[in-house]
C-alpha atoms as a PDB file:
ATOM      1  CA  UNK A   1     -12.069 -22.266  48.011  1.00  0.00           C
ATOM      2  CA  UNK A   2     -13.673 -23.601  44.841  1.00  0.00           C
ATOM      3  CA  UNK A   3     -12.052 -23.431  41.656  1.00  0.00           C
ATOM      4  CA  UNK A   4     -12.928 -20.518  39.870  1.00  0.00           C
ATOM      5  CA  UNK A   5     -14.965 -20.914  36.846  1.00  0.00           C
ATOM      6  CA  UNK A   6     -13.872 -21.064  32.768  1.00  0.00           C
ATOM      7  CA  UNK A   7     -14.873 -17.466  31.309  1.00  0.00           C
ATOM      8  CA  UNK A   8     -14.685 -18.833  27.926  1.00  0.00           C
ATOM      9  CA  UNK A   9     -18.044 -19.268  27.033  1.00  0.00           C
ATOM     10  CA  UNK A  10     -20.401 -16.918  29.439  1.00  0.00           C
ATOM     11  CA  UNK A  11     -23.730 -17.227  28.289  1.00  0.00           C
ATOM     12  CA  UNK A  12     -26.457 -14.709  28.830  1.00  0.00           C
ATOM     13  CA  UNK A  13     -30.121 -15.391  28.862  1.00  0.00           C
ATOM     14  CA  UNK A  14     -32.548 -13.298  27.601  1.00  0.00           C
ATOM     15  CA  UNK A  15     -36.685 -12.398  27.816  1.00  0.00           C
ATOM     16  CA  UNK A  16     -37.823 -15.751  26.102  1.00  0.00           C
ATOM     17  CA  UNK A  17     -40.297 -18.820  27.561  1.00  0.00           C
ATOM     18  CA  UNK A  18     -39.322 -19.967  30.427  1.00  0.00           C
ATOM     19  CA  UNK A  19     -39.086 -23.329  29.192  1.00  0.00           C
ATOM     20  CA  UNK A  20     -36.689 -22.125  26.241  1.00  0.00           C
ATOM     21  CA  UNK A  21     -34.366 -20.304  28.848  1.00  0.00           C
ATOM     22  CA  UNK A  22     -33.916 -23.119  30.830  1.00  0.00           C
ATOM     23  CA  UNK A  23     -33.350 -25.405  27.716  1.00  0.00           C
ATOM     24  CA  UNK A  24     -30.951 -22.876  25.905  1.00  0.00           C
ATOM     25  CA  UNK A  25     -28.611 -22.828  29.630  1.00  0.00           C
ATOM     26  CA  UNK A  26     -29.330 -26.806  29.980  1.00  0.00           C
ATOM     27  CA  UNK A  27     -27.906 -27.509  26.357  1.00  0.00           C
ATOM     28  CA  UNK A  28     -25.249 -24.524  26.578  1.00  0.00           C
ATOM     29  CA  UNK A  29     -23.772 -26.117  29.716  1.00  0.00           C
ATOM     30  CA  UNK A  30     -23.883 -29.704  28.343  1.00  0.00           C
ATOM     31  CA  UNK A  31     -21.903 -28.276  25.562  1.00  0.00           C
ATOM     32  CA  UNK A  32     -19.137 -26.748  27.730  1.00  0.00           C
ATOM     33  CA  UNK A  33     -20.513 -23.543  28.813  1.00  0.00           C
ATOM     34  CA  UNK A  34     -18.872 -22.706  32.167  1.00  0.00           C
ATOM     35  CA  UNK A  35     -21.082 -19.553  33.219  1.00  0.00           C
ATOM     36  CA  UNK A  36     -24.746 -19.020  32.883  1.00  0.00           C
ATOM     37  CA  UNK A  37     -26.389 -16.229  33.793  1.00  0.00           C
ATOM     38  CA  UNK A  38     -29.531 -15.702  34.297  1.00  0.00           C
ATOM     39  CA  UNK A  39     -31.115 -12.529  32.890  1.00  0.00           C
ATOM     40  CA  UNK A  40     -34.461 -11.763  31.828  1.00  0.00           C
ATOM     41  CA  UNK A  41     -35.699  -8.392  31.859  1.00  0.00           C
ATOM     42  CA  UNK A  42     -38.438  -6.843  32.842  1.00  0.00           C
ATOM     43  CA  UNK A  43     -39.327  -9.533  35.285  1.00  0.00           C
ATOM     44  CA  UNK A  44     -40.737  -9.522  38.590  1.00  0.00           C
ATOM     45  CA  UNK A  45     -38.061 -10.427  41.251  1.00  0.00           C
ATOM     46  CA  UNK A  46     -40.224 -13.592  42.154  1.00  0.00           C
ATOM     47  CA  UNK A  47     -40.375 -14.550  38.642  1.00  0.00           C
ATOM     48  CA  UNK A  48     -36.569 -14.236  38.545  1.00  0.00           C
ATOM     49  CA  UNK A  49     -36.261 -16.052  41.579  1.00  0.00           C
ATOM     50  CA  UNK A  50     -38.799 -19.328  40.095  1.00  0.00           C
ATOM     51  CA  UNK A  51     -36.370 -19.157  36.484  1.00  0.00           C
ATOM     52  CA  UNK A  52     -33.397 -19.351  38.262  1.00  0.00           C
ATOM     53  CA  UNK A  53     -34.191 -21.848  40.131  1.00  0.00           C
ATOM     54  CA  UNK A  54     -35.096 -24.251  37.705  1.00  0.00           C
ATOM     55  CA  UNK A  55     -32.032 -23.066  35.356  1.00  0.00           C
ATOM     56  CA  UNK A  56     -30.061 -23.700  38.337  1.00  0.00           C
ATOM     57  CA  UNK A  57     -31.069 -27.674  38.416  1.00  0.00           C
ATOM     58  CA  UNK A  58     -31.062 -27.733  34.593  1.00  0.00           C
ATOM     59  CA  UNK A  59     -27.831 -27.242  34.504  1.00  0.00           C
ATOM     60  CA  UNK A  60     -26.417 -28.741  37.829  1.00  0.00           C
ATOM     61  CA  UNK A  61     -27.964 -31.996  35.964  1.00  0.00           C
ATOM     62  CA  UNK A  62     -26.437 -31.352  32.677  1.00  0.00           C
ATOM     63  CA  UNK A  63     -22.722 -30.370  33.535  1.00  0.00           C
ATOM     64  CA  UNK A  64     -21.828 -29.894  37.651  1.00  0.00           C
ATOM     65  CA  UNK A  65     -18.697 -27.916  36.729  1.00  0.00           C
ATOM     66  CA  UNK A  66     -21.090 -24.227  34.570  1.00  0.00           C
ATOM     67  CA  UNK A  67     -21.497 -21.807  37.256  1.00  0.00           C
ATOM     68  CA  UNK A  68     -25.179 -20.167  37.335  1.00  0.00           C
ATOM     69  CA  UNK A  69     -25.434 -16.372  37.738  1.00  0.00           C
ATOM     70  CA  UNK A  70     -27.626 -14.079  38.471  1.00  0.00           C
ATOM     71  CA  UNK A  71     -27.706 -10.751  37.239  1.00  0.00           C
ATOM     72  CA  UNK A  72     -28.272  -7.766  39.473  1.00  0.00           C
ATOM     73  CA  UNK A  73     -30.240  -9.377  42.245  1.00  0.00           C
ATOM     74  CA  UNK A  74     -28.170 -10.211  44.687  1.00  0.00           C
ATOM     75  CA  UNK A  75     -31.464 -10.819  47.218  1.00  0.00           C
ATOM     76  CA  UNK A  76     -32.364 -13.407  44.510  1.00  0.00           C
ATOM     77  CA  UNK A  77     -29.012 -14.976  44.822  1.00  0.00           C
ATOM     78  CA  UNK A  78     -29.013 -15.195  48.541  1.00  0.00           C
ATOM     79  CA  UNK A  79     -32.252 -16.895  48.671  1.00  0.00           C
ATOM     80  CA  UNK A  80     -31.535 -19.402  45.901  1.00  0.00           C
ATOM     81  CA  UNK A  81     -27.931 -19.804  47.867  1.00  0.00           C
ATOM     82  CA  UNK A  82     -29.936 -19.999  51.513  1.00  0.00           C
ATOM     83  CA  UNK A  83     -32.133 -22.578  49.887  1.00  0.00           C
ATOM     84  CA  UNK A  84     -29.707 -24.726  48.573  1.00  0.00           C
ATOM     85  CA  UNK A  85     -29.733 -24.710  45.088  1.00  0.00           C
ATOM     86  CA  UNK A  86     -26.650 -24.414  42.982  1.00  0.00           C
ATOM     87  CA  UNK A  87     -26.720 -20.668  42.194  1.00  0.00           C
ATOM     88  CA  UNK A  88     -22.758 -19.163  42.541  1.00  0.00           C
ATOM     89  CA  UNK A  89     -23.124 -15.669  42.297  1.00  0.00           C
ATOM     90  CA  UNK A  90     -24.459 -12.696  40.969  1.00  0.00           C
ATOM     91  CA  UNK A  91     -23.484 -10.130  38.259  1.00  0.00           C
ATOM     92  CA  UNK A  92     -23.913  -6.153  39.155  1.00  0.00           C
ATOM     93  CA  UNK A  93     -24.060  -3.374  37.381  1.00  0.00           C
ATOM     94  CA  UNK A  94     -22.587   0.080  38.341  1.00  0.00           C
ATOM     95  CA  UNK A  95     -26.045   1.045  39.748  1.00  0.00           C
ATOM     96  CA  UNK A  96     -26.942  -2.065  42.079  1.00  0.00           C
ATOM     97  CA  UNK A  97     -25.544  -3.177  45.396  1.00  0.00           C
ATOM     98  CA  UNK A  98     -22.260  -1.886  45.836  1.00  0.00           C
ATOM     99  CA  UNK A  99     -19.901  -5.196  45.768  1.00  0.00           C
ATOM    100  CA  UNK A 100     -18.472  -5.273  48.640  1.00  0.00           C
ATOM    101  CA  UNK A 101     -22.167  -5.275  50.291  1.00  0.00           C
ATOM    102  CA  UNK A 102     -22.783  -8.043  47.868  1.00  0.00           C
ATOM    103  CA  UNK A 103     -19.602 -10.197  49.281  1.00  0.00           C
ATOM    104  CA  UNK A 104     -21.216  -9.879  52.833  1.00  0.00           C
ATOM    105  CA  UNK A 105     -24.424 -10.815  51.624  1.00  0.00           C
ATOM    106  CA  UNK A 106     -23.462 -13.597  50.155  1.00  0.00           C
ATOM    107  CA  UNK A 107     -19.925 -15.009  51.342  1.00  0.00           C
ATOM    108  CA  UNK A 108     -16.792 -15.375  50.745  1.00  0.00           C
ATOM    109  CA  UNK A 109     -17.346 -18.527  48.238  1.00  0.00           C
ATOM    110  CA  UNK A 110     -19.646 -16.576  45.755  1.00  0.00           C
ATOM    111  CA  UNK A 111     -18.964 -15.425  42.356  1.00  0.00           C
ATOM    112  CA  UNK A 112     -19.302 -11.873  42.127  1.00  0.00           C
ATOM    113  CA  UNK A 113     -19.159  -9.678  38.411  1.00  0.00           C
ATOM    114  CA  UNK A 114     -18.785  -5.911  38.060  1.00  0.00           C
ATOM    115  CA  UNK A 115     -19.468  -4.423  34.484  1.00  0.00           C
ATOM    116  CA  UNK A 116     -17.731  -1.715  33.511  1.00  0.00           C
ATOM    117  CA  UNK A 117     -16.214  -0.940  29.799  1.00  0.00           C
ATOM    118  CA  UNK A 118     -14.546   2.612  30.391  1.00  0.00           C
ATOM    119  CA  UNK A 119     -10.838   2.601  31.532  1.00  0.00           C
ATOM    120  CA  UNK A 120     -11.945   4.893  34.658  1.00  0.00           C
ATOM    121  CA  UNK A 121     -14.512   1.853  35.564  1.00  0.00           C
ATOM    122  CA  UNK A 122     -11.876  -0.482  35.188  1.00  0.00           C
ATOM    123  CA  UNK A 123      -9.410   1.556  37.042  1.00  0.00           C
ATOM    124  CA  UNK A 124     -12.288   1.911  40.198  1.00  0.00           C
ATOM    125  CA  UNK A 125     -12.266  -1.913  40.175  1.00  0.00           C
ATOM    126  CA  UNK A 126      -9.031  -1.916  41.137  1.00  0.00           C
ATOM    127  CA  UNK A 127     -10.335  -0.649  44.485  1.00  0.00           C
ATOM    128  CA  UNK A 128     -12.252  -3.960  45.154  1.00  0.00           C
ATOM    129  CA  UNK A 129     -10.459  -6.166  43.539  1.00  0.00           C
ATOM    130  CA  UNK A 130     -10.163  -8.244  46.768  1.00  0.00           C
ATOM    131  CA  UNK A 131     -14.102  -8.380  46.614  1.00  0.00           C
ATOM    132  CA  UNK A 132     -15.000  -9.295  42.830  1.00  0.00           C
ATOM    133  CA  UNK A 133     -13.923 -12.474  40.442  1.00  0.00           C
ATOM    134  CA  UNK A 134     -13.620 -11.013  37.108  1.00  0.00           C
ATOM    135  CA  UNK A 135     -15.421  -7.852  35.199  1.00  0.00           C
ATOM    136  CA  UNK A 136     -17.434  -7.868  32.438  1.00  0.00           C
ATOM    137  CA  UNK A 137     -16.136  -4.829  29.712  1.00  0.00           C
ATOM    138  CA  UNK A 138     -18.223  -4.092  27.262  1.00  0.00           C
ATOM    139  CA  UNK A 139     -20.192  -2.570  24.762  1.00  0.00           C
ATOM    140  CA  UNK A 140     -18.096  -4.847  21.909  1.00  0.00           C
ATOM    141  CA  UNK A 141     -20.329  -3.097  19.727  1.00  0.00           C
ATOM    142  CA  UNK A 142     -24.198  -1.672  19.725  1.00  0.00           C
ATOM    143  CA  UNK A 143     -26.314  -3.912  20.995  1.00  0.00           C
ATOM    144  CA  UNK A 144     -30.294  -3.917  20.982  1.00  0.00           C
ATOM    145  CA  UNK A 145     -30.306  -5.767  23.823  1.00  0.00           C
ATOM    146  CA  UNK A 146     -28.618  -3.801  26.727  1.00  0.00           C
ATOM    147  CA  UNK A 147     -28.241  -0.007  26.373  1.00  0.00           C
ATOM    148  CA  UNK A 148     -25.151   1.239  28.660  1.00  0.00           C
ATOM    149  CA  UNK A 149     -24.882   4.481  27.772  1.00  0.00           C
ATOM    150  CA  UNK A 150     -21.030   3.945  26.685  1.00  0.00           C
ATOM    151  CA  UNK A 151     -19.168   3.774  23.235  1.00  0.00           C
ATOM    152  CA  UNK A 152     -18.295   0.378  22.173  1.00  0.00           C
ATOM    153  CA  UNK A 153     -15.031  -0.618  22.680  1.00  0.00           C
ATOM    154  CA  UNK A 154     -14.247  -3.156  19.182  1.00  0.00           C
ATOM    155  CA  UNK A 155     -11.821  -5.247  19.436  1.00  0.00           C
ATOM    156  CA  UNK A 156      -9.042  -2.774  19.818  1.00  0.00           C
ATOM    157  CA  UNK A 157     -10.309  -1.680  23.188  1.00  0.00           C
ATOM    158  CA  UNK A 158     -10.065  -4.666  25.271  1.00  0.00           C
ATOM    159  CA  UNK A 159      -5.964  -4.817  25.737  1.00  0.00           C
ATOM    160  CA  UNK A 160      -5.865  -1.672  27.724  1.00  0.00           C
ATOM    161  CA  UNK A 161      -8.583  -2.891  29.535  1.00  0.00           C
ATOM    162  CA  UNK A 162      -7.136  -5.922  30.222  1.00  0.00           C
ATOM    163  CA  UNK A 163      -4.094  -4.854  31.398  1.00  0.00           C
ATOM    164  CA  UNK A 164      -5.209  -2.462  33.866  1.00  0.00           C
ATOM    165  CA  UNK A 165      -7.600  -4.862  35.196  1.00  0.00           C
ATOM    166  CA  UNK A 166      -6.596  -6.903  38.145  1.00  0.00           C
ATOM    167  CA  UNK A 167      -9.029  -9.593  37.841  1.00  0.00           C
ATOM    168  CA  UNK A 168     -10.263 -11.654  34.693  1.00  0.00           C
ATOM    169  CA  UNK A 169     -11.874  -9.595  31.905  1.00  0.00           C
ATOM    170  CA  UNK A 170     -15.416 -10.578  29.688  1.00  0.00           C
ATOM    171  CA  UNK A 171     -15.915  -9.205  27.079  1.00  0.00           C
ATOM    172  CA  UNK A 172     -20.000  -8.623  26.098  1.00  0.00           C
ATOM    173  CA  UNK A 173     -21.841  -6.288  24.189  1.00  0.00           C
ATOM    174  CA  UNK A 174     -22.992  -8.497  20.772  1.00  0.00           C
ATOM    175  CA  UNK A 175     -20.459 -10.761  20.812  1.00  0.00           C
ATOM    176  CA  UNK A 176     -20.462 -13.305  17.546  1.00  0.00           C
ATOM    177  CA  UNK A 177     -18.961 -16.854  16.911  1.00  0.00           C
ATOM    178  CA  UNK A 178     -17.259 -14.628  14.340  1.00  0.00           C
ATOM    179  CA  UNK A 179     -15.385 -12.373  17.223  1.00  0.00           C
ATOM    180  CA  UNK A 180     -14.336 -14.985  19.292  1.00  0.00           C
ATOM    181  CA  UNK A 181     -10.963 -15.760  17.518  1.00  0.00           C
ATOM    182  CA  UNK A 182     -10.002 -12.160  17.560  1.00  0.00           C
ATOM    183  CA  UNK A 183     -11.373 -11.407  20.971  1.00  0.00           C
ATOM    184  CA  UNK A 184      -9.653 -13.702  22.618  1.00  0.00           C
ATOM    185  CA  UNK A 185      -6.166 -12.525  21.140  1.00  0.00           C
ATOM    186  CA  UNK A 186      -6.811  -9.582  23.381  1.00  0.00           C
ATOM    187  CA  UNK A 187      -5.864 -11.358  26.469  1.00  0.00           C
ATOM    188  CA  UNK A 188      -9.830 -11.503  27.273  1.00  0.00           C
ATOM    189  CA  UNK A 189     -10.766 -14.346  29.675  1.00  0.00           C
ATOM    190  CA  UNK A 190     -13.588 -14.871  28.022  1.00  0.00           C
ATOM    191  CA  UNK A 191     -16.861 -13.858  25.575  1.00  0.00           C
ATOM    192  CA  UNK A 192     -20.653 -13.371  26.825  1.00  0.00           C
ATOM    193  CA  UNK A 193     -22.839 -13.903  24.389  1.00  0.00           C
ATOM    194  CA  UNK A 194     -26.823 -13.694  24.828  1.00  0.00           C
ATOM    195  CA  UNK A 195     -28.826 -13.470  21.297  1.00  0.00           C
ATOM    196  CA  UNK A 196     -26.370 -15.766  19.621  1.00  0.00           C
ATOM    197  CA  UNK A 197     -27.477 -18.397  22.206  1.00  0.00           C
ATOM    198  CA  UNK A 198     -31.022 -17.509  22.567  1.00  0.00           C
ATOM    199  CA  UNK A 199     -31.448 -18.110  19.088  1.00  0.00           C
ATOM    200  CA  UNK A 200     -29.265 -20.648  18.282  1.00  0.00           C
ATOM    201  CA  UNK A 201     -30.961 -23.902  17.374  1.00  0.00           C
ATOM    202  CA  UNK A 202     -28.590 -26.102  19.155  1.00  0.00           C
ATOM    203  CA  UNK A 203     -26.897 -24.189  22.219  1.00  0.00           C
ATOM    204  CA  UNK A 204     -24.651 -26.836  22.926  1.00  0.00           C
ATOM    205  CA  UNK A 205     -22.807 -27.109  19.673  1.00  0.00           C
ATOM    206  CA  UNK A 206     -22.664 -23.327  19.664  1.00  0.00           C
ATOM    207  CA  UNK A 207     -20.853 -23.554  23.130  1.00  0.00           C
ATOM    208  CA  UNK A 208     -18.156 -26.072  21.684  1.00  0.00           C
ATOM    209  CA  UNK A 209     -17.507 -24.019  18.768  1.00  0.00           C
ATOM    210  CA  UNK A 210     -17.204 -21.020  20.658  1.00  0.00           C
ATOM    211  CA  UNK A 211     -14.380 -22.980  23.162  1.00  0.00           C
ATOM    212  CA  UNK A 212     -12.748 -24.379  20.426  1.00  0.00           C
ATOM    213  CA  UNK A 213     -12.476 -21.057  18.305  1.00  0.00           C
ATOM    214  CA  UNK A 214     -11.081 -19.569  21.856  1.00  0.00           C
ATOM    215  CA  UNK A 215      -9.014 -22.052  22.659  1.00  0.00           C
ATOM    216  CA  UNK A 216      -7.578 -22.364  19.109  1.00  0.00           C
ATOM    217  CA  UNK A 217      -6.503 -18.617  19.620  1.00  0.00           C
ATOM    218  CA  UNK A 218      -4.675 -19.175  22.583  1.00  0.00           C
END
């Protein structure tokens, strides 16, 4: 089996130029990154499929090691996967495929992430635990970007979480450079950040400031 990937720095992508989304993951994962994923919403599933792809060889290219992601379609995953192209996995929600559907689709060697962010959804991952590679737990706080319908967690949410949790935690939800050092004291495995990255005018310093701040903590 491969070596699972470095939660640290999970970025996100968001609705933005193509050509800027695959620049923001190329230059994240030359700075350190070790997860992209790809989201871009709304966008047409072969639209998704085209981005992906071309993330997917951006960053193969600029750092063999960042797993690429993509969120909620596992279909666009398989494809990408049946093709050839270094895609790893897929990140669901609590609406999409259930995971262990997802695992058969896809195989044993593929990344899959649940969200969640309620100790009852953290608890239910327990039940597939020997299906998924780490969670995603989040709102951190509000976020304009992704509305989940649950109350943000803050930094004094995440230990619980973690500890029930029998697979790596991420914390997301408008995640800062500023939250990283106190985020990571919670035992997370790691921070997703999307906005910060989007609109960062150099990705890939922002990725080795965000390991160093994390790895400084630990």
């Amino acid at each position: 089996m491969p070596e699972p990937p470095d939660f640290s720095c999970y970025v996100v992508t968001g609705a933005a130029e193509p050509r800027r989304t695959v620049e923001v993951a190329r230059s994240a994962a030359a700075g350190g990154a070790g997860v992209i994923q790809v989201r871009s919403k709304p966008i047409s599933a072969r639209a998704l499929t085209e981005l992906t792809e071309q993330v997917a060889h951006a960053v193969a290219a600029a750092n063999p090691v960042t797993r690429v992601l993509v969120d909620d379609r596992a279909d666009v995953a398989a494809v990408l996967r049946r093709r050839g192209v270094p895609v790893h996995g897929v990140h669901v929600g609590q609406d999409d495929l259930p995971v262990a559907d997802v695992r058969a689709l896809l195989g044993p060697e593929a990344i899959i992430g649940l969200t969640t962010g309620t100790m009852e959804l953290v608890r239910a991952a327990q039940d597939v635990a020997d299906v998924i590679d780490y969670i995603g737990a989040g709102p951190f706080r509000p976020t304009p970007t992704k509305d989940s319908g649950r109350s943000p967690l803050g930094v004094s949410g995440y230990p619980p979480l973690v500890a029930a949790s029998p697979v790596p935690v991420v914390a997301i939800g408008d995640v800062s450079i500023a939250d990283v050092g106190e985020l990571s004291a919670t035992g997370v495995a790691g921070v997703a950040i999307s906005r910060g990255f989007m609109q960062a005018d150099d990705p890939r310093e922002l990725a080795q400031s965000i390991l160093d701040e994390f790895g400084a903590t630990r």
